[in-house]
PDB file of N, CA and C in Angstrom:
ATOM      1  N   UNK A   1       0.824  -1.201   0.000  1.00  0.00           N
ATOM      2  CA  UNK A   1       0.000   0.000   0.000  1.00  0.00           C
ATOM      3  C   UNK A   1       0.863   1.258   0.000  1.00  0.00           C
ATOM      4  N   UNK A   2       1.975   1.058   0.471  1.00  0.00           N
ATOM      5  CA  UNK A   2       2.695   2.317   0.722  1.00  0.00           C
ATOM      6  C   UNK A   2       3.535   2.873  -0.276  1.00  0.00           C
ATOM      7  N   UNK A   3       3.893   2.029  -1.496  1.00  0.00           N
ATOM      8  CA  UNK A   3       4.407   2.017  -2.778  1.00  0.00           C
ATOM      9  C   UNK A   3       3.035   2.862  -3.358  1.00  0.00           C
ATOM     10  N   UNK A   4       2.031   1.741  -3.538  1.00  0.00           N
ATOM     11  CA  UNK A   4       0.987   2.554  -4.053  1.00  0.00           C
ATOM     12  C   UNK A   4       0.500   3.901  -3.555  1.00  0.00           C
ATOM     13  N   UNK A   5       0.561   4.351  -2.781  1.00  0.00           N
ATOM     14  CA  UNK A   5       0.469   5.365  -2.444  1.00  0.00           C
ATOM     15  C   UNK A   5       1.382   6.631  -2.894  1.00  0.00           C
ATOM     16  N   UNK A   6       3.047   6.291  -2.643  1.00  0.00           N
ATOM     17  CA  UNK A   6       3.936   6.989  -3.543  1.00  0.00           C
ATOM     18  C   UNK A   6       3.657   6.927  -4.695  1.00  0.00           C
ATOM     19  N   UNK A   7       3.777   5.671  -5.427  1.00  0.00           N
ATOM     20  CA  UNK A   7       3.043   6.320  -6.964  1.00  0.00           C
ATOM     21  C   UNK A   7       2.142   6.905  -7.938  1.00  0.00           C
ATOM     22  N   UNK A   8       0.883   6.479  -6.622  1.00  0.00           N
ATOM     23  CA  UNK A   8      -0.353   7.951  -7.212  1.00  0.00           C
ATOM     24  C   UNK A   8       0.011   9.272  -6.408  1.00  0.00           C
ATOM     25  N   UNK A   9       0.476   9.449  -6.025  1.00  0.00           N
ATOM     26  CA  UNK A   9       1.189  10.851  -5.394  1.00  0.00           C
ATOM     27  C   UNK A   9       2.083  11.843  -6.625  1.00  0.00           C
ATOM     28  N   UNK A  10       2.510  10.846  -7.492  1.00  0.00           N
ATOM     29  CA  UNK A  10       3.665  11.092  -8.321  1.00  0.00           C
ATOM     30  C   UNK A  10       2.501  11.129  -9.758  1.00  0.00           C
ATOM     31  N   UNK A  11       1.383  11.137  -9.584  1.00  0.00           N
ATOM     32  CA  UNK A  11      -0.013  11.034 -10.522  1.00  0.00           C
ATOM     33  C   UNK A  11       0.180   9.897 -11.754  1.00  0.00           C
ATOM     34  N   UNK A  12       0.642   8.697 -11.268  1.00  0.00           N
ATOM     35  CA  UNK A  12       0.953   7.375 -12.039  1.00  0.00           C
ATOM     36  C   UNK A  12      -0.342   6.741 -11.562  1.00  0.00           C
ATOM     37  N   UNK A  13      -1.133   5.808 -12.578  1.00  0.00           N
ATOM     38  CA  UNK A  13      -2.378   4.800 -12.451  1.00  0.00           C
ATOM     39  C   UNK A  13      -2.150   3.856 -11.527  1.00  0.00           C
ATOM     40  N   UNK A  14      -2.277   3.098 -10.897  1.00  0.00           N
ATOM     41  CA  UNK A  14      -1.762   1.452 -10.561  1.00  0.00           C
ATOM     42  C   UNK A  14      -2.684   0.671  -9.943  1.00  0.00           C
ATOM     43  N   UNK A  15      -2.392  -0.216 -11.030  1.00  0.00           N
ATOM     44  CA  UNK A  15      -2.833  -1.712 -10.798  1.00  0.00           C
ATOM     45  C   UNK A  15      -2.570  -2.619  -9.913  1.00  0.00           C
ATOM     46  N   UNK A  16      -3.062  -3.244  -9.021  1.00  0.00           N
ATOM     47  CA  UNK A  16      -2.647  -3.748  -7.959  1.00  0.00           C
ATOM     48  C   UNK A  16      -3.209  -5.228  -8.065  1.00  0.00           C
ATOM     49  N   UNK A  17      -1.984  -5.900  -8.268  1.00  0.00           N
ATOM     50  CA  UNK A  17      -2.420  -7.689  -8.183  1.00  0.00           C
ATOM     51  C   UNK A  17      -1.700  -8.196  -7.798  1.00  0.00           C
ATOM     52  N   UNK A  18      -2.430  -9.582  -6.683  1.00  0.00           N
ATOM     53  CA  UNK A  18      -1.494 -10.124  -6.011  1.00  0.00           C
ATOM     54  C   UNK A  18      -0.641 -11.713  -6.502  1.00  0.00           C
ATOM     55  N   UNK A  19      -0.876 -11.674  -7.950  1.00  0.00           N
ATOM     56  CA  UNK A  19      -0.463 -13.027  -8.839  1.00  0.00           C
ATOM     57  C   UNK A  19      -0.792 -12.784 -10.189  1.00  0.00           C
ATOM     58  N   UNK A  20       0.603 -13.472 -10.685  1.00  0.00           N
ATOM     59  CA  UNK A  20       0.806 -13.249 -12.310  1.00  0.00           C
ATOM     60  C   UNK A  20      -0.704 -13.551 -12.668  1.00  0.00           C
ATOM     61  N   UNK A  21      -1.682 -14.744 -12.260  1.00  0.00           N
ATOM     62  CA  UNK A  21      -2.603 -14.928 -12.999  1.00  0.00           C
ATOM     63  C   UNK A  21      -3.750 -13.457 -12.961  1.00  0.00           C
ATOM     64  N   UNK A  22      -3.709 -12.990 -11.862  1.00  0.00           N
ATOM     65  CA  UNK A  22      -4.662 -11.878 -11.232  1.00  0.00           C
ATOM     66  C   UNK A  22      -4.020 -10.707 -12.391  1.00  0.00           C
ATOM     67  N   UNK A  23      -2.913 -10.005 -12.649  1.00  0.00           N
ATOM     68  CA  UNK A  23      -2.615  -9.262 -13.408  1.00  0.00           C
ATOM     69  C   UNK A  23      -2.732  -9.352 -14.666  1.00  0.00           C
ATOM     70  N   UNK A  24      -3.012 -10.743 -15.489  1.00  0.00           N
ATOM     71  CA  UNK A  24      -2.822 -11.075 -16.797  1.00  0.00           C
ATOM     72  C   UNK A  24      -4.742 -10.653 -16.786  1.00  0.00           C
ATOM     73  N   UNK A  25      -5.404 -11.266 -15.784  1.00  0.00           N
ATOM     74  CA  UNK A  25      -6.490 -10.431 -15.999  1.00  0.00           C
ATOM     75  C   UNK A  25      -7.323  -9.674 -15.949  1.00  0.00           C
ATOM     76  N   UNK A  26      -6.543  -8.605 -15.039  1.00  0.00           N
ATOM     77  CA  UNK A  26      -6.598  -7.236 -15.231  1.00  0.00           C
ATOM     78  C   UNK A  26      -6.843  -6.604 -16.495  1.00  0.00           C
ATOM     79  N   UNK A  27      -5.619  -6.894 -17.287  1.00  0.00           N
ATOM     80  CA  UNK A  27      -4.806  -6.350 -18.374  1.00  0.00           C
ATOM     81  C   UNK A  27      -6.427  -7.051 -19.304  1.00  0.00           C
ATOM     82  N   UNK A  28      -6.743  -8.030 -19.298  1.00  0.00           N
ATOM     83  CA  UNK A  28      -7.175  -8.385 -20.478  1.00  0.00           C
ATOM     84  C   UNK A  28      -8.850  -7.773 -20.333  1.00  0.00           C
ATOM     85  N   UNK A  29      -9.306  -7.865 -19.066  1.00  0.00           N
ATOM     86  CA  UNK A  29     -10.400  -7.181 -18.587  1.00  0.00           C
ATOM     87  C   UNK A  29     -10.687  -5.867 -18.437  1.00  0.00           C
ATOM     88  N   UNK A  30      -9.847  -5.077 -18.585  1.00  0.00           N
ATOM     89  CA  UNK A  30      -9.323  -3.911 -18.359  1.00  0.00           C
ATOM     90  C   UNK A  30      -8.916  -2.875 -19.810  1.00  0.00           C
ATOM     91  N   UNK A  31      -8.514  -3.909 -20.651  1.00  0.00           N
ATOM     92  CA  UNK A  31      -7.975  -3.123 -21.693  1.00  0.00           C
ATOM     93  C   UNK A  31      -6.502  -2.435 -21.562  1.00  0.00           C
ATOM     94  N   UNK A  32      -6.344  -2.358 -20.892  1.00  0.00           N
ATOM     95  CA  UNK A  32      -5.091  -1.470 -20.341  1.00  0.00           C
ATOM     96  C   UNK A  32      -3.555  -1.959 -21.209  1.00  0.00           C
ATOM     97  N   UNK A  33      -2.979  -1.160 -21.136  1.00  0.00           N
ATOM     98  CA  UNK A  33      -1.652  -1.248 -21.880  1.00  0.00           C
ATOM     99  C   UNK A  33      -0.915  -0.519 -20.742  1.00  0.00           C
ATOM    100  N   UNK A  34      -0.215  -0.882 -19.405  1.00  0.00           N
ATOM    101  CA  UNK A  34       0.920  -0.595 -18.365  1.00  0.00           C
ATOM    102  C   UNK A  34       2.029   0.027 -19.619  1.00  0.00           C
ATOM    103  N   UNK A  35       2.890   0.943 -18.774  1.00  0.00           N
ATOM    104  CA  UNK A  35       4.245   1.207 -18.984  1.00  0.00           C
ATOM    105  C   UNK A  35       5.079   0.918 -18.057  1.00  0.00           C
ATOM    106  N   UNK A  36       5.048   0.037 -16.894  1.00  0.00           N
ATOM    107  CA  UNK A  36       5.942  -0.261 -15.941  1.00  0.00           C
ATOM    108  C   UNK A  36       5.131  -1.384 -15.552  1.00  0.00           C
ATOM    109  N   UNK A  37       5.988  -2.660 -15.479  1.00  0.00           N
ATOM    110  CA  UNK A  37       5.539  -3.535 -14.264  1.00  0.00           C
ATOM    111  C   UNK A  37       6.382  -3.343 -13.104  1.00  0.00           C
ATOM    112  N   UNK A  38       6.062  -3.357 -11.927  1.00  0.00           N
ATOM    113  CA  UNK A  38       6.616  -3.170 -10.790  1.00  0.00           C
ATOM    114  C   UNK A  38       6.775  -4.580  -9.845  1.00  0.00           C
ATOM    115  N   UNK A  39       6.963  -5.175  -9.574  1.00  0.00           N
ATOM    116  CA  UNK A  39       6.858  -6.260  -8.680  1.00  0.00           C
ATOM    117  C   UNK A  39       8.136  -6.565  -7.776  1.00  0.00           C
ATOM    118  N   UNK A  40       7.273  -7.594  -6.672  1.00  0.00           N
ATOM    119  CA  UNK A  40       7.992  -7.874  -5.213  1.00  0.00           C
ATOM    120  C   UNK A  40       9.355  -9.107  -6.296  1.00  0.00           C
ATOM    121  N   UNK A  41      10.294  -9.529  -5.790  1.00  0.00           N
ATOM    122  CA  UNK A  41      10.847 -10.952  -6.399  1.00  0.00           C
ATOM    123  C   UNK A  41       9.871 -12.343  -6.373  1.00  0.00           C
ATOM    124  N   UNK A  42       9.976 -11.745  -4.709  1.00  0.00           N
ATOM    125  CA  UNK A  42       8.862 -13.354  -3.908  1.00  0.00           C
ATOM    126  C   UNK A  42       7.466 -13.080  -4.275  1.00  0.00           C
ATOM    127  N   UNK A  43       6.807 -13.327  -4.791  1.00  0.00           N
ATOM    128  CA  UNK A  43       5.620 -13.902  -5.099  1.00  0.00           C
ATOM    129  C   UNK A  43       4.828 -14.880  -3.924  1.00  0.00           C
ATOM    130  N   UNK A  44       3.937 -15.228  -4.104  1.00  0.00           N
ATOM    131  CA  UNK A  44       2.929 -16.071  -3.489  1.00  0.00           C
ATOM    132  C   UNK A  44       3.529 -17.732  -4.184  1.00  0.00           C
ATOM    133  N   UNK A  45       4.020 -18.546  -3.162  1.00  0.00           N
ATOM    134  CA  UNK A  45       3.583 -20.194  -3.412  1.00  0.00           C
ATOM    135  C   UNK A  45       5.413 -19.735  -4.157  1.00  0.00           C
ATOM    136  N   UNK A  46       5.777 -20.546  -5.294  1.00  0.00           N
ATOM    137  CA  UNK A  46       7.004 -20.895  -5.417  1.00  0.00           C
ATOM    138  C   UNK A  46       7.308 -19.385  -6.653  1.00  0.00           C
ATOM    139  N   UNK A  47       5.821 -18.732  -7.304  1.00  0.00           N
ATOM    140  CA  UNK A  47       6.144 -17.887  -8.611  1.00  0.00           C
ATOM    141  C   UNK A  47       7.056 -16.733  -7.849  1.00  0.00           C
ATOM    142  N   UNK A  48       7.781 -16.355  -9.253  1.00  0.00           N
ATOM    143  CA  UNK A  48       8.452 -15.315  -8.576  1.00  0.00           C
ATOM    144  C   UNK A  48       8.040 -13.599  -9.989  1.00  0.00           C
ATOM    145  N   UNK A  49       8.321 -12.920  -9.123  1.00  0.00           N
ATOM    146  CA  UNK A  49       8.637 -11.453 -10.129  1.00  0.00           C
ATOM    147  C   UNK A  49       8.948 -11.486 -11.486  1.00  0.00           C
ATOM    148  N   UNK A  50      10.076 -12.645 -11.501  1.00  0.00           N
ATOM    149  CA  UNK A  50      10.612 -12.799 -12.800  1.00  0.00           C
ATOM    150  C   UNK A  50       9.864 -13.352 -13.632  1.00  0.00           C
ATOM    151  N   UNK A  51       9.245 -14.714 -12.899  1.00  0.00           N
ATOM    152  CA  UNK A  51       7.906 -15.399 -13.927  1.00  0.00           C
ATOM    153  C   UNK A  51       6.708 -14.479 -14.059  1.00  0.00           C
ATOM    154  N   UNK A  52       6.394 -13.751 -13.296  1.00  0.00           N
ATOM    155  CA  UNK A  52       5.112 -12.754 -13.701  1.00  0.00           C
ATOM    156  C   UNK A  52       5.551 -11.590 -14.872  1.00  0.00           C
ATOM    157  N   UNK A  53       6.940 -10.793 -14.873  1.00  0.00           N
ATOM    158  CA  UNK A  53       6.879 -10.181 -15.519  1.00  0.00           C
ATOM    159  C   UNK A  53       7.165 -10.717 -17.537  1.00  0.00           C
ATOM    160  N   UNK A  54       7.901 -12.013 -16.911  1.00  0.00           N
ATOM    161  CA  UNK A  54       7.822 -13.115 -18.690  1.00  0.00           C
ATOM    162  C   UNK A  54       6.814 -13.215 -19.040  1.00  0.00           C
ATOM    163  N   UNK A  55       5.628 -13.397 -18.166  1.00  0.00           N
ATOM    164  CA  UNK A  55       4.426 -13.809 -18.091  1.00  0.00           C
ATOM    165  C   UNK A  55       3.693 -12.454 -18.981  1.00  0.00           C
ATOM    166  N   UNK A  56       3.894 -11.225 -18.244  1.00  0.00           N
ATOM    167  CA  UNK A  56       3.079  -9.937 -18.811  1.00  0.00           C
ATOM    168  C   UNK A  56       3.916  -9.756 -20.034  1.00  0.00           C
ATOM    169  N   UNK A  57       5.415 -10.261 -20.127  1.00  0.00           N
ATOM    170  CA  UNK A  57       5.737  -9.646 -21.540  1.00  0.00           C
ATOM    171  C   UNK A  57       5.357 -10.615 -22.493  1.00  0.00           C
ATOM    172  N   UNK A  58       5.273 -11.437 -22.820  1.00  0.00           N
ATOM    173  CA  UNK A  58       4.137 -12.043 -23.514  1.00  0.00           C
ATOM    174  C   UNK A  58       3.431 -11.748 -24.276  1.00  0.00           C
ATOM    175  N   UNK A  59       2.065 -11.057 -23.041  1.00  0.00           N
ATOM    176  CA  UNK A  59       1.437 -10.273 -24.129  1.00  0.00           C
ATOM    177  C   UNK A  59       1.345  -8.569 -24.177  1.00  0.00           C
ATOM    178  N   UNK A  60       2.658  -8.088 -23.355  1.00  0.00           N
ATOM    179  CA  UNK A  60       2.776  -6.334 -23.314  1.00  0.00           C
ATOM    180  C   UNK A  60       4.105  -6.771 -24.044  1.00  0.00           C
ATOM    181  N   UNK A  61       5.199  -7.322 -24.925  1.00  0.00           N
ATOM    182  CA  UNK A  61       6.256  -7.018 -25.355  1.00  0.00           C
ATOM    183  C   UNK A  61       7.241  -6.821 -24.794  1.00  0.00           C
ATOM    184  N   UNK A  62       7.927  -5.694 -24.740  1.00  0.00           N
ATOM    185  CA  UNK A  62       9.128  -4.923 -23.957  1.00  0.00           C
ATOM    186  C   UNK A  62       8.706  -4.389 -22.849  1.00  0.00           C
ATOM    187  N   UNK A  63       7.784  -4.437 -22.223  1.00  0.00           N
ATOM    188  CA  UNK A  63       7.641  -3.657 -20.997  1.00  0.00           C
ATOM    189  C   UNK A  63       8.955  -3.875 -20.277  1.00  0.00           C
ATOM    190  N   UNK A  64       8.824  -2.079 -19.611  1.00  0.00           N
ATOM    191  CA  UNK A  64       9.958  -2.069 -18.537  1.00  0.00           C
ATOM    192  C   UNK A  64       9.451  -2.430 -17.301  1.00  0.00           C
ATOM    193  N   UNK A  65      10.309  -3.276 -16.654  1.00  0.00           N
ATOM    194  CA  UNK A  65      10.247  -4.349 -15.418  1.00  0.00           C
ATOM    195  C   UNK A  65      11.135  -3.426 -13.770  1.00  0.00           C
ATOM    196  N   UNK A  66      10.199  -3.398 -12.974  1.00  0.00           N
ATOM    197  CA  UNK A  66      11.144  -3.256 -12.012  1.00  0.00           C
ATOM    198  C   UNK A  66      10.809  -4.174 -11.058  1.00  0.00           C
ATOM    199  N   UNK A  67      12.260  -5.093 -10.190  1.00  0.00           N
ATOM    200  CA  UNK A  67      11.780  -5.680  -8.832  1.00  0.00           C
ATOM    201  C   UNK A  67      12.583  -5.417  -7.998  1.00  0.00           C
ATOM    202  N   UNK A  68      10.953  -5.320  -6.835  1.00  0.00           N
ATOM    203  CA  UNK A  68      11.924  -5.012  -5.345  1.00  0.00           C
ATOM    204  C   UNK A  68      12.372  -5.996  -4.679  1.00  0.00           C
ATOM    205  N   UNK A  69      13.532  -5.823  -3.856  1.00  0.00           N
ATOM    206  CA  UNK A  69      14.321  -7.418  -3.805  1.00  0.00           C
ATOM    207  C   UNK A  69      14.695  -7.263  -2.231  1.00  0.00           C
ATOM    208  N   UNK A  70      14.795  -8.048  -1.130  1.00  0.00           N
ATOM    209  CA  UNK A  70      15.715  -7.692  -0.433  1.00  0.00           C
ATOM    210  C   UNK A  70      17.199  -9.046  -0.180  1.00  0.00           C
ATOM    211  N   UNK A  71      16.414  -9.882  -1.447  1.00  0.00           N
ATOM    212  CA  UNK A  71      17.458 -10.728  -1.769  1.00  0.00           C
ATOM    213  C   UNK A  71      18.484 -10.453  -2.667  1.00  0.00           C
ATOM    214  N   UNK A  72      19.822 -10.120  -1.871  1.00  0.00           N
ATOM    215  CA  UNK A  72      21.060 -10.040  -2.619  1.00  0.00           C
ATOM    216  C   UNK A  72      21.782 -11.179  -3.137  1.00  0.00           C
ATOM    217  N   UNK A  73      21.158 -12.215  -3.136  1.00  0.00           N
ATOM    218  CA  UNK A  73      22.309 -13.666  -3.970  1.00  0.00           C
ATOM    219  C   UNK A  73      22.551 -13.340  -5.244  1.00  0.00           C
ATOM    220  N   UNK A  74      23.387 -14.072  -5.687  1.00  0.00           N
ATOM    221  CA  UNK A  74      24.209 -13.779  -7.215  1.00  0.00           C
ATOM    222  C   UNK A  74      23.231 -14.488  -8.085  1.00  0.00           C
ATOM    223  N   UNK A  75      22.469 -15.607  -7.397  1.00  0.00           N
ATOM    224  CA  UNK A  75      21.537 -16.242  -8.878  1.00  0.00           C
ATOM    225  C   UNK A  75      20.165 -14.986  -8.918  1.00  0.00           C
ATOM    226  N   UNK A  76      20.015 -14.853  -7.666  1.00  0.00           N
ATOM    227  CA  UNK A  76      18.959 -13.699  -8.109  1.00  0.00           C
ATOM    228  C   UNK A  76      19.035 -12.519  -8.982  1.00  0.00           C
ATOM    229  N   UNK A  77      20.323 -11.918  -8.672  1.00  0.00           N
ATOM    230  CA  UNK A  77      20.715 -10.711  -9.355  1.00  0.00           C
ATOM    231  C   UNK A  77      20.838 -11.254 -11.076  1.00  0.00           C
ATOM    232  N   UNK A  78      21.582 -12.190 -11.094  1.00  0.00           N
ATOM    233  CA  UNK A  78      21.894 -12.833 -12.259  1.00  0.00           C
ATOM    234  C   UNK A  78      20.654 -13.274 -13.053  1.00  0.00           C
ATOM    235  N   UNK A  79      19.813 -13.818 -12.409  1.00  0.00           N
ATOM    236  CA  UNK A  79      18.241 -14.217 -13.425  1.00  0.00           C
ATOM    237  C   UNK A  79      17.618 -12.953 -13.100  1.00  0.00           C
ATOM    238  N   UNK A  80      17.649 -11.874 -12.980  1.00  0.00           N
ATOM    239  CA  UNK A  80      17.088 -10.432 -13.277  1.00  0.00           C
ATOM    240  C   UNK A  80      17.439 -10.010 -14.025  1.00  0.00           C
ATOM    241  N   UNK A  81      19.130  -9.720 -13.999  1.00  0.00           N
ATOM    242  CA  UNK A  81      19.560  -9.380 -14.964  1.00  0.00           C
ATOM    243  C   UNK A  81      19.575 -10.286 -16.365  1.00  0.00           C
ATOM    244  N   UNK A  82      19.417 -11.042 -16.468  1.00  0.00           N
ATOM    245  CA  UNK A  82      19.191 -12.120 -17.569  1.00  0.00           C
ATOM    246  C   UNK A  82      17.612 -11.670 -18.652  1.00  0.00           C
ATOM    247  N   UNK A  83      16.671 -11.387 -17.502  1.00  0.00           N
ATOM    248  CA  UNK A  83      15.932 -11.171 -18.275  1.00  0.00           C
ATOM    249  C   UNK A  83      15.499  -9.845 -18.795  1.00  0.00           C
ATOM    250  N   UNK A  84      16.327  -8.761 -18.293  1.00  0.00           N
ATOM    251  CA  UNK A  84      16.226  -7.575 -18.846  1.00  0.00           C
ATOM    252  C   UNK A  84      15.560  -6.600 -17.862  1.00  0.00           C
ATOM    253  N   UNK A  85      15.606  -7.344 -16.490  1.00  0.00           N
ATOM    254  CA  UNK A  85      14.566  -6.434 -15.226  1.00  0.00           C
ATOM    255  C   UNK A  85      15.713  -5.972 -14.265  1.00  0.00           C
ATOM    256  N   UNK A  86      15.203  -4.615 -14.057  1.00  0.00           N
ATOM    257  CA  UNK A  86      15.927  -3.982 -12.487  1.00  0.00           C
ATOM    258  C   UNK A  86      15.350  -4.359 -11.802  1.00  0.00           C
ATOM    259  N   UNK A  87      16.979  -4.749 -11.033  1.00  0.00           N
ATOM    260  CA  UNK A  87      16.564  -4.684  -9.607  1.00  0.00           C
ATOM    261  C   UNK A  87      16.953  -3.519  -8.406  1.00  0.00           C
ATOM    262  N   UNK A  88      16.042  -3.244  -7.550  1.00  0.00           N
ATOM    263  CA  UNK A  88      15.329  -2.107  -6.533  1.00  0.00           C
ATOM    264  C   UNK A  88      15.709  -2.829  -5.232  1.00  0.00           C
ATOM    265  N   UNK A  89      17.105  -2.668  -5.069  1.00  0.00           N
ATOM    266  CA  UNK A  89      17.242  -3.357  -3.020  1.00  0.00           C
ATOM    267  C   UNK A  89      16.340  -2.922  -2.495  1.00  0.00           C
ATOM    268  N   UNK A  90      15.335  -3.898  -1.674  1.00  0.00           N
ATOM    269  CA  UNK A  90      14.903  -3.030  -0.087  1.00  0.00           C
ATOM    270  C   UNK A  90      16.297  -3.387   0.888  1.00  0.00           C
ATOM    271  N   UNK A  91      16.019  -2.266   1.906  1.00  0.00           N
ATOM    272  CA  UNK A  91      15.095  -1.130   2.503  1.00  0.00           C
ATOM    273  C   UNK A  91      14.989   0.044   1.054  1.00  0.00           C
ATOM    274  N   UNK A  92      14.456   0.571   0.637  1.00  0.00           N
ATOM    275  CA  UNK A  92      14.710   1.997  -0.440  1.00  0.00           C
ATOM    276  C   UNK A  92      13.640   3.161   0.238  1.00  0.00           C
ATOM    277  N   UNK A  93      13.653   4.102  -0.062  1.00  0.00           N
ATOM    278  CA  UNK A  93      12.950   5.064  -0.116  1.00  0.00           C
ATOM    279  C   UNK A  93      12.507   5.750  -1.284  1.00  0.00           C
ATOM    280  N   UNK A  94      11.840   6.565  -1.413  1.00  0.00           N
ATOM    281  CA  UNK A  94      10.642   7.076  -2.407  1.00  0.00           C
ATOM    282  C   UNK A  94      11.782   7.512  -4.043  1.00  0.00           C
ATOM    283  N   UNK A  95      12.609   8.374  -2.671  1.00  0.00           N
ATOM    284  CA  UNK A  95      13.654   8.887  -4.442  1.00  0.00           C
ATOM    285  C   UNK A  95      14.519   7.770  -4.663  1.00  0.00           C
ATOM    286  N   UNK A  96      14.721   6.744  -4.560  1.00  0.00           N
ATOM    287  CA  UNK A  96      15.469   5.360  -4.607  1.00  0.00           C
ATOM    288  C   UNK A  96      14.461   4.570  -6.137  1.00  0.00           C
ATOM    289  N   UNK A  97      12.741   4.661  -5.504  1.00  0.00           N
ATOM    290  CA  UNK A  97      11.869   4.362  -6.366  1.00  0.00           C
ATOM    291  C   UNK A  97      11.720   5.253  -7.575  1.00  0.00           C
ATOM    292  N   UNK A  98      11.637   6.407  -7.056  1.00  0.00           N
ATOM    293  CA  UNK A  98      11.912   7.433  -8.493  1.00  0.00           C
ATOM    294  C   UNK A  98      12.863   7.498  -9.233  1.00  0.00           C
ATOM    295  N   UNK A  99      13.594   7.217  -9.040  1.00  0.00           N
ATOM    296  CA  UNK A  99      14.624   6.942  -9.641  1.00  0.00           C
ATOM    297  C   UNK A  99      14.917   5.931 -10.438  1.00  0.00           C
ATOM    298  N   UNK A 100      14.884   4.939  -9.899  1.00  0.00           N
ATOM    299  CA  UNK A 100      14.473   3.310 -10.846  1.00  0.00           C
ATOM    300  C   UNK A 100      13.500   3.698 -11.644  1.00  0.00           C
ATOM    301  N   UNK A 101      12.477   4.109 -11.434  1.00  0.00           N
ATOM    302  CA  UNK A 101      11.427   4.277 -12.813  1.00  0.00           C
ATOM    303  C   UNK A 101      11.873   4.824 -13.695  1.00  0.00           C
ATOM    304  N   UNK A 102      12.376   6.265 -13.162  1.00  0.00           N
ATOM    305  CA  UNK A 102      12.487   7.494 -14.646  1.00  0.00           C
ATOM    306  C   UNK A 102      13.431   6.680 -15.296  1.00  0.00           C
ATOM    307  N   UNK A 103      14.689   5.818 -14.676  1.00  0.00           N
ATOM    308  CA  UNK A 103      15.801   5.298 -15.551  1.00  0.00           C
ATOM    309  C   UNK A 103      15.433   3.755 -16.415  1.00  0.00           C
ATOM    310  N   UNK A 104      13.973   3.091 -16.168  1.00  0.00           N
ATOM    311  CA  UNK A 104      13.628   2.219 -17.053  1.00  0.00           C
ATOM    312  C   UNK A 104      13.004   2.551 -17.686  1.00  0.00           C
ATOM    313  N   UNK A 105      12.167   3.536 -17.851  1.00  0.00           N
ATOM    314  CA  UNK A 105      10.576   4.279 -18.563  1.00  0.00           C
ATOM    315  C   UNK A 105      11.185   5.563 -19.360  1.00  0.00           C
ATOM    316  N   UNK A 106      11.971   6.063 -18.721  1.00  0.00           N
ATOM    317  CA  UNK A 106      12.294   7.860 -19.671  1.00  0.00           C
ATOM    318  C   UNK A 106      11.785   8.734 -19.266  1.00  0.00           C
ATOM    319  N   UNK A 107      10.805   8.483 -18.003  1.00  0.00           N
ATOM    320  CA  UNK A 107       9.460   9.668 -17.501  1.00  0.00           C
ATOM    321  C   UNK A 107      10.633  10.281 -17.041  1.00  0.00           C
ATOM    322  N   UNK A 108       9.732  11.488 -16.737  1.00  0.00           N
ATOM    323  CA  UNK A 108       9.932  12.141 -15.206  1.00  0.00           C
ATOM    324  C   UNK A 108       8.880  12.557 -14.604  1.00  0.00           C
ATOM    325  N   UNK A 109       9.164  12.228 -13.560  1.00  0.00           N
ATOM    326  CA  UNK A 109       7.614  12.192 -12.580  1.00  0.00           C
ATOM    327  C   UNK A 109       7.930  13.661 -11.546  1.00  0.00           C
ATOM    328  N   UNK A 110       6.657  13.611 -11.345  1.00  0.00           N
ATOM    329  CA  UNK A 110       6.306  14.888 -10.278  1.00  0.00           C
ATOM    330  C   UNK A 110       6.516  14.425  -8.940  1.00  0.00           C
ATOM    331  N   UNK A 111       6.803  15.390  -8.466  1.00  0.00           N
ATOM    332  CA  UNK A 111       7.223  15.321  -7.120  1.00  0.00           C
ATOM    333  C   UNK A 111       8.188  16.285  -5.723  1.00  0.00           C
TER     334      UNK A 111
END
């Protein structure tokens, strides 16, 4: 909630789902075309960040990917970076998050 909150503050939309399957049908129920997926690494049950955002590029393409991590291992960093997603250490703060966006998206956000 507290992410979401920073990012409609910053006057960004967001979608809030708690599983790749819940977001795929959003998107399809919704109509919507995202410019950022945002996601945790850990997921619910064994999915992770990385499989949800393969999952949304699929059928969004190139979307830019961000995940928040507070796992520093080398396979994690390494299958993020593999698939073309930042990763966002927790603990972060708001300009930590602003920052990761404007540098995957091109925005610049208000604030």
């Amino acid at each position: 909630m507290a992410v979401r909150m920073i990012l409609e503050g910053w006057g960004l939309s967001v979608v809030a789902a708690p599983s790749r399957e819940r977001a795929q049908a959003a998107l399809q129920q919704g109509g919507l075309r995202p410019g950022l997926v945002l996601s945790d690494l850990r997921l619910r049950g064994s999915e992770t960040g990385i499989d949800a955002v393969a999952a949304l590029r699929e059928v969004l393409e190139a979307i830019p990917a961000i995940l928040m991590t507070g796992d520093t291992s080398p396979e994690q960093v390494r299958a993020a970076q593999s698939a073309g997603i930042h990763l966002l250490q927790k603990p972060f703060g708001p300009e930590h998050l602003r920052s990761a966006i404007e540098r995957v998206t091109g925005w610049t956000l208000a604030g």
